[in-house]
Protein backbone atom coordinates (compact mmCIF):
# COMPACT_ATOMS: atom_id res chain seq x y z
CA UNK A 1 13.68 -21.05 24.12
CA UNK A 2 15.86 -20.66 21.01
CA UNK A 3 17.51 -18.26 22.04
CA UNK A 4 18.75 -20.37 25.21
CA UNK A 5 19.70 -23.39 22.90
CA UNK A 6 21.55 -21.07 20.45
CA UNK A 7 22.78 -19.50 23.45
CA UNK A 8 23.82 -23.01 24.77
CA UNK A 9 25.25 -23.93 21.57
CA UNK A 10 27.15 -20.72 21.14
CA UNK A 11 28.87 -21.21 24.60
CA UNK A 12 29.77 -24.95 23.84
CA UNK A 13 31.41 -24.09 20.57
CA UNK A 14 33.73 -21.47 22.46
CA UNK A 15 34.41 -24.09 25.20
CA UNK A 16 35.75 -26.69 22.42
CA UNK A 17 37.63 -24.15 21.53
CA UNK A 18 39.09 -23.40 24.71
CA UNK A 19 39.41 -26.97 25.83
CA UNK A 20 41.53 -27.75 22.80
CA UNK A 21 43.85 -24.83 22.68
CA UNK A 22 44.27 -24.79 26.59
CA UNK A 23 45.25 -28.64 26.38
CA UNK A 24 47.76 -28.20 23.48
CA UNK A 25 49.57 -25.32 25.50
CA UNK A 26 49.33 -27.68 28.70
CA UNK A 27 51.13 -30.17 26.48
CA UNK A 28 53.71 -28.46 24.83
CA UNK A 29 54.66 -25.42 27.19
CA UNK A 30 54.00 -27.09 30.58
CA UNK A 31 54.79 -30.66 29.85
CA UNK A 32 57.91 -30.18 28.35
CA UNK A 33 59.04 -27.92 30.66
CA UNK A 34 59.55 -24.73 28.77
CA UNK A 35 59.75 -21.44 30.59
CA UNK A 36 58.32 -18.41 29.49
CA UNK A 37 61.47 -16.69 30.10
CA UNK A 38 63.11 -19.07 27.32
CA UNK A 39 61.07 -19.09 25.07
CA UNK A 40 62.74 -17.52 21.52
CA UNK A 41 61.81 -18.03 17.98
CA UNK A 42 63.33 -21.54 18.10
CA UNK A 43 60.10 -22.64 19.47
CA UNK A 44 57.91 -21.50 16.88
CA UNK A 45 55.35 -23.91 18.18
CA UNK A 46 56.13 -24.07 21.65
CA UNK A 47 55.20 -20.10 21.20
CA UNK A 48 52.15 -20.43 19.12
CA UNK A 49 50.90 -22.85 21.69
CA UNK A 50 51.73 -20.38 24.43
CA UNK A 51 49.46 -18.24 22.31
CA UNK A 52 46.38 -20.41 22.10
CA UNK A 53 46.63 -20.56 25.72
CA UNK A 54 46.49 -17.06 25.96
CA UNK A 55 43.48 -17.00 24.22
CA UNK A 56 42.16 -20.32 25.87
CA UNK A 57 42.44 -18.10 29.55
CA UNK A 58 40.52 -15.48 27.54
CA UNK A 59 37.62 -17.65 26.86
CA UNK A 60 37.61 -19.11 30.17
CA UNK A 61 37.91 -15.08 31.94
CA UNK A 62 34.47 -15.15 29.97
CA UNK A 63 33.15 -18.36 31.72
CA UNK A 64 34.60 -17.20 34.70
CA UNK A 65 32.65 -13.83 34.87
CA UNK A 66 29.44 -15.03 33.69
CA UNK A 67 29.84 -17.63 36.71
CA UNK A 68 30.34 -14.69 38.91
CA UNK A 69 27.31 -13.19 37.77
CA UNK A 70 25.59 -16.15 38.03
CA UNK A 71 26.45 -16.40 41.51
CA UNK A 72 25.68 -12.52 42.52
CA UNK A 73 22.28 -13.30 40.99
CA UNK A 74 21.56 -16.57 42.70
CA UNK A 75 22.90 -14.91 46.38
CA UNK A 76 20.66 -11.61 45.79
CA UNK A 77 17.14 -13.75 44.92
CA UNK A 78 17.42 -17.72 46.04
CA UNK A 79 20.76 -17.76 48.49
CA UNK A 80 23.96 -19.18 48.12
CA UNK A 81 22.50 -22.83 48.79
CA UNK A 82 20.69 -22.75 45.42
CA UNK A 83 24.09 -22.21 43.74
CA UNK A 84 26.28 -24.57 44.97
CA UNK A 85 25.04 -27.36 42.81
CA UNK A 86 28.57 -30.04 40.83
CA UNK A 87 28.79 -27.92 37.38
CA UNK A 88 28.95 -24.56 38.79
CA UNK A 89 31.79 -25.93 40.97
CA UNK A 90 33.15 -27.55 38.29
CA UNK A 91 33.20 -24.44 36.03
CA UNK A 92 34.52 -22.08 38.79
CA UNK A 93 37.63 -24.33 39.32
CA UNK A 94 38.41 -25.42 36.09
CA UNK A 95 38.23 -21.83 34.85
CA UNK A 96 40.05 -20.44 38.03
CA UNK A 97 42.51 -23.37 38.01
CA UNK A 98 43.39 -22.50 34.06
CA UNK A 99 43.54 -18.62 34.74
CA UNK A 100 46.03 -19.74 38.32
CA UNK A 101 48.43 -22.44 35.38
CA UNK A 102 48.93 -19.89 32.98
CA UNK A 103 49.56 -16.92 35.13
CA UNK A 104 52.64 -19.01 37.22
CA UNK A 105 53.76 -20.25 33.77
CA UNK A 106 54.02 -16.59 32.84
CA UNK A 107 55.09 -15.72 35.77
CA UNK A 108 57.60 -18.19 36.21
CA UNK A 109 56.86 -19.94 39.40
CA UNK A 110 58.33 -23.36 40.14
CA UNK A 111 57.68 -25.78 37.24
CA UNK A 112 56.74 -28.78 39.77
CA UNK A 113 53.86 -26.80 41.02
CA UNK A 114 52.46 -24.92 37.98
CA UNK A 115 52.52 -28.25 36.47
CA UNK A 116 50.22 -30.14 39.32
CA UNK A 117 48.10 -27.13 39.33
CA UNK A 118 47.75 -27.07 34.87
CA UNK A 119 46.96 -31.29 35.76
CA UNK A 120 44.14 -30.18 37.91
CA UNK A 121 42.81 -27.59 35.31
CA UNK A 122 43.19 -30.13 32.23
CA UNK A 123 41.50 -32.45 34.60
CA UNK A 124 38.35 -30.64 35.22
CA UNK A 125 37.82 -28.54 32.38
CA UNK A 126 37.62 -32.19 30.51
CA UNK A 127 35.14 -32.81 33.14
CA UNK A 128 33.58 -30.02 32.28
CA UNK A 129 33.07 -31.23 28.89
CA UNK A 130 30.12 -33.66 30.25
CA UNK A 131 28.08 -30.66 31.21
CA UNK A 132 27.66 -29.79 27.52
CA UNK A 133 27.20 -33.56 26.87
CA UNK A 134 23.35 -32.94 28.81
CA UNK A 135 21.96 -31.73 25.01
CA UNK A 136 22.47 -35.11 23.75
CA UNK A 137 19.44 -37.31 24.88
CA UNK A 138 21.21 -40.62 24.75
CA UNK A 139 23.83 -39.08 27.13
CA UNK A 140 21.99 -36.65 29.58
CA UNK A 141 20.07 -39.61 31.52
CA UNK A 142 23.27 -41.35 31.89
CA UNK A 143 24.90 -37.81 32.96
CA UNK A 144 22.17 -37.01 35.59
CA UNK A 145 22.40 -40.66 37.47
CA UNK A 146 26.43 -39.49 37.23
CA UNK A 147 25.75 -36.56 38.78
CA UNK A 148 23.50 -38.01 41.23
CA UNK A 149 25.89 -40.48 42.23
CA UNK A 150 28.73 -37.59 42.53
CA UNK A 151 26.40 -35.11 45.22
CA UNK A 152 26.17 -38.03 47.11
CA UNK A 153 29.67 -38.68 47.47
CA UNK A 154 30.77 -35.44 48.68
CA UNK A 155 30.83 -35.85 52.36
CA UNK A 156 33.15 -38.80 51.59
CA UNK A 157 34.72 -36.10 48.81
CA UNK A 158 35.74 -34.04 52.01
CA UNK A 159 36.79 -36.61 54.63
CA UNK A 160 39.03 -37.91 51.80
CA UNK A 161 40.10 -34.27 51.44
CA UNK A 162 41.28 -33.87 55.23
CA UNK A 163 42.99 -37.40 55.04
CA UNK A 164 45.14 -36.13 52.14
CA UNK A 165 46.21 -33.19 53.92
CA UNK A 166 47.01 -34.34 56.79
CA UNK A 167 49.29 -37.11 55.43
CA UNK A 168 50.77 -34.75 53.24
CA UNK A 169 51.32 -32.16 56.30
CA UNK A 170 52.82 -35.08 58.43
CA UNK A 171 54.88 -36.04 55.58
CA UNK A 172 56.49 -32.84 55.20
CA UNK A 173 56.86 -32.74 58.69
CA UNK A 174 58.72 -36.20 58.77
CA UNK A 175 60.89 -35.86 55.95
CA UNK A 176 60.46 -32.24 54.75
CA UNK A 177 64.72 -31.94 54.62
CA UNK A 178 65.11 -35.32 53.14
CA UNK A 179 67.37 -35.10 50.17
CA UNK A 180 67.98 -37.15 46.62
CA UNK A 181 71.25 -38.89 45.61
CA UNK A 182 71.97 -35.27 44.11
CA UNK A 183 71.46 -33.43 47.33
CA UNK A 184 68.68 -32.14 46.80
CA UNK A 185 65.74 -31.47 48.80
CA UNK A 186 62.61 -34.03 47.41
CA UNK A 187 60.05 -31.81 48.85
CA UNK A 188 61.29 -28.02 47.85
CA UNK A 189 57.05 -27.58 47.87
CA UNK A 190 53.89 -28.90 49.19
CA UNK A 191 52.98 -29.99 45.70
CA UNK A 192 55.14 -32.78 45.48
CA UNK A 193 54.47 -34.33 48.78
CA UNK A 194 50.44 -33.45 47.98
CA UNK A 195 50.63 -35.00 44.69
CA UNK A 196 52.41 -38.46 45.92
CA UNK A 197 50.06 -38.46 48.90
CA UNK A 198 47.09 -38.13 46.77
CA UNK A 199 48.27 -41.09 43.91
């Protein structure tokens, strides 16, 4: 047993860690619209974030694995239903989503879309942050009626997930060639149209 909670302990101090740096690099290299390609000595800070969340993905490859392995066990002895429980999710997407933000900031994919997908990463792995939260007692009865609350939303999770895409769909459809005052195209990706369907 204490070598679980020191184990727990352990893990939640490195995913502080990675929260923090990976939302400072969010911040200052994806917010602001720096590119990888640009980036000089000029932005001393800009770079040292870029840095942090090199070492944030690093943590979260870690996470990442060890949900992996988690999963190969759980398959090989109980099935795949016993897996699929809201924190594994949310660790395999916020971990996957963080890995995806970096590598098109690096990679230098369009800006519009690395910066819905690093929204979606920030998002969750600050979610994520409430699964730690289940060592405090005064929080964990509050987090489990959360939790609760959240499984049994998820049919209404995935009908609201069809609804989105298929207004976003039909509204690239519709006006997928409509163009600004600058003549340019509005929706030059399905993020933009996804992201104003979904606010």
């Amino acid at each position: 047993w204490s070598r679980f909670v020191t184990g727990f302990y352990i893990r939640f101090a490195l995913f502080v860690v990675q929260l923090l740096l990976f939302s400072v690099f969010a911040a200052w290299c994806i917010a602001q619209d720096v590119s990888f390609d640009t980036m000089d000595a000029r932005h001393y800070g800009t770079a040292r974030a870029f840095y942090g969340g090199c070492v944030a993905a690093g943590i979260g490859a870690y996470f990442l694995i060890r949900e992996v392995l988690q999963l190969c066990a759980c398959v090989a002895d109980e099935g795949l239903k016993d897996y699929i429980e809201f924190w594994n999710v949310v660790q395999v997407c916020s971990h996957s989503l963080e890995l995806v933000s970096l590598a098109m900031f690096v990679l230098g994919s369009n800006p519009v879309d690395t910066r819905v997908v690093a929204t979606y990463a920030i998002f969750s792995l600050w979610i994520n942050l409430l699964y730690f939260t289940k060592a405090i007692r005064q929080i964990s009865f509050l987090l489990e009626i959360l939790t609760t609350i959240i499984s049994d939303m998820i049919p209404f999770v995935i009908i609201m997930t069809i609804l989105v895409l298929a207004d976003t769909l039909a509204l690239l459809v519709l006006v997928g060639n409509l163009k600004d005052q600058n003549d340019e195209i509005l929706f030059a990706s399905f993020a933009t149209p996804l992201d104003l369907v979904y606010r």
